[in-house]
C-alpha atoms as a PDB file:
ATOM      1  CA  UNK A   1     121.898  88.994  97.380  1.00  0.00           C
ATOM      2  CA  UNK A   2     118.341  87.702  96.023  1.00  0.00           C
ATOM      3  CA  UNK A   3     115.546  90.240  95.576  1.00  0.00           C
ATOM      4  CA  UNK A   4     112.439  89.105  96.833  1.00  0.00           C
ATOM      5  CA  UNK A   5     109.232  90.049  94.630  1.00  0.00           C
ATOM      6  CA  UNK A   6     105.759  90.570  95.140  1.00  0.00           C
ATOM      7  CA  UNK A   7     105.000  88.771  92.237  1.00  0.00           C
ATOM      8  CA  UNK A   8     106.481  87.409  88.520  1.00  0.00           C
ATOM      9  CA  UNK A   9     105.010  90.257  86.855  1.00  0.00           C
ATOM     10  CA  UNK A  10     106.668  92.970  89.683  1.00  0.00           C
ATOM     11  CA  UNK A  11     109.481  91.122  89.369  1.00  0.00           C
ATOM     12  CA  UNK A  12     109.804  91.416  85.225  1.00  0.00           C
ATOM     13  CA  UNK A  13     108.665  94.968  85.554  1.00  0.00           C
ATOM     14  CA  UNK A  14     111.515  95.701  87.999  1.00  0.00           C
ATOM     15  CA  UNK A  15     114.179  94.017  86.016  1.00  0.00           C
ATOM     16  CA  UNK A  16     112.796  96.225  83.064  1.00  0.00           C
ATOM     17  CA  UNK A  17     113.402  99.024  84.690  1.00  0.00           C
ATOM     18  CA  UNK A  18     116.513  98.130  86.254  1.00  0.00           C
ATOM     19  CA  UNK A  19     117.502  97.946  82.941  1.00  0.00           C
ATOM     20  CA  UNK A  20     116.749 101.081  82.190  1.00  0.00           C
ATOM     21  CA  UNK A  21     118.334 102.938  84.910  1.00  0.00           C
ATOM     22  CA  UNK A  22     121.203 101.121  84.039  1.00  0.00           C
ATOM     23  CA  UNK A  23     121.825 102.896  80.887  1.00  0.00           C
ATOM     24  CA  UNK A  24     120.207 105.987  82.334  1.00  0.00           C
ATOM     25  CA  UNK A  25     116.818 106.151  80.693  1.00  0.00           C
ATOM     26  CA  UNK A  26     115.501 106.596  84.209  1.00  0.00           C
ATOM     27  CA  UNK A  27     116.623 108.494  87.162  1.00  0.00           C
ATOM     28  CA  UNK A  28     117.578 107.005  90.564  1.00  0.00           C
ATOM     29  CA  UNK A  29     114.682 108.861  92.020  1.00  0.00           C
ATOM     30  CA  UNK A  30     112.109 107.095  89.172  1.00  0.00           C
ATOM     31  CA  UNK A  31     114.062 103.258  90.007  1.00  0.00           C
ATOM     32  CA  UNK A  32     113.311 103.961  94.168  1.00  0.00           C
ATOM     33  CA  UNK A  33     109.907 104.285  93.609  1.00  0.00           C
ATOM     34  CA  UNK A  34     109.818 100.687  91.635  1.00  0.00           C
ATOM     35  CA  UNK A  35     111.895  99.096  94.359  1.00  0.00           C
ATOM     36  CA  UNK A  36     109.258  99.995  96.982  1.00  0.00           C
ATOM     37  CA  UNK A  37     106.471  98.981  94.663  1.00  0.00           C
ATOM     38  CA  UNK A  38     107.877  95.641  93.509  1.00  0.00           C
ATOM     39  CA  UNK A  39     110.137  94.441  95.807  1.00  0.00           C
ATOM     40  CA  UNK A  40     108.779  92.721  99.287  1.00  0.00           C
ATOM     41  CA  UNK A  41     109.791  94.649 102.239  1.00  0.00           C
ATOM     42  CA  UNK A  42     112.337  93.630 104.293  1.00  0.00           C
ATOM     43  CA  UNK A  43     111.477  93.608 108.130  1.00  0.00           C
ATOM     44  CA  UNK A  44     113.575  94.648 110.907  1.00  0.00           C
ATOM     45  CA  UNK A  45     114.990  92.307 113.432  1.00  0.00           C
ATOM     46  CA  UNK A  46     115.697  92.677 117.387  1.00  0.00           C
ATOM     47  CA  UNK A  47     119.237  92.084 118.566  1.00  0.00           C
ATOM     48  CA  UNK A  48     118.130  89.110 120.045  1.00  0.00           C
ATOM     49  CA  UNK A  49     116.875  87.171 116.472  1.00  0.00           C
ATOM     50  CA  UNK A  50     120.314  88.667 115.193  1.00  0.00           C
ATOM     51  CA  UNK A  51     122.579  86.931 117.668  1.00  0.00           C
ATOM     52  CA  UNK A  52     120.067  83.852 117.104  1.00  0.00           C
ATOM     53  CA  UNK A  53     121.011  83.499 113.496  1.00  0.00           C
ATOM     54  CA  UNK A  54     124.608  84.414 113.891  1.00  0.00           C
ATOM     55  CA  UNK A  55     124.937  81.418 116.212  1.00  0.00           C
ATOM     56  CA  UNK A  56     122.999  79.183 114.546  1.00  0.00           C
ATOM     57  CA  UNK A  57     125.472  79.916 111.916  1.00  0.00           C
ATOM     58  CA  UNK A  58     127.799  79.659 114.027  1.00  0.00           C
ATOM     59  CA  UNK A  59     129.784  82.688 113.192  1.00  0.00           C
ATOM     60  CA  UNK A  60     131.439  85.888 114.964  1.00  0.00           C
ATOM     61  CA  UNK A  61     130.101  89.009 114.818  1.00  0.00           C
ATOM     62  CA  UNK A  62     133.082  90.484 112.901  1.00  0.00           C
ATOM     63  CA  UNK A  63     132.091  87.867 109.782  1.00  0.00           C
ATOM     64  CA  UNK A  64     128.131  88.232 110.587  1.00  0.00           C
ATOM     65  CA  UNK A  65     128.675  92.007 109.625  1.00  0.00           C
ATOM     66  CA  UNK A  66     131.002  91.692 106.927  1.00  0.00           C
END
């Protein structure tokens, strides 16, 4: 999956410190708080723009949700 970001710089700054959770400079606590700062948010969607995109997909459910 892609990551939306805010911005290039958010974006470089996040892969920074993905980096350095990664060998465990930071703590998962510390990487959270860039995810919500860098990374756009992701909105919610009704049941009915769900089934929308899974048939304009054309797809079951069981293969929407996997």
């Amino acid at each position: 999956m892609n990551k939306k970001y805010r911005t290039e710089a958010m974006a470089a700054i996040h892969e920074t410190m993905a980096a350095l959770h990664k060998v465990g400079a930071i703590g998962k606590q510390t990487m959270r708080r860039f995810d919500q700062a860098c990374l756009t948010p992701v909105q919610p969607l009704s049941p009915k723009q769900i089934k929308a995109i899974r048939e304009r997909e054309r797809v079951s459910q069981t293969v929407f949700a996997n």
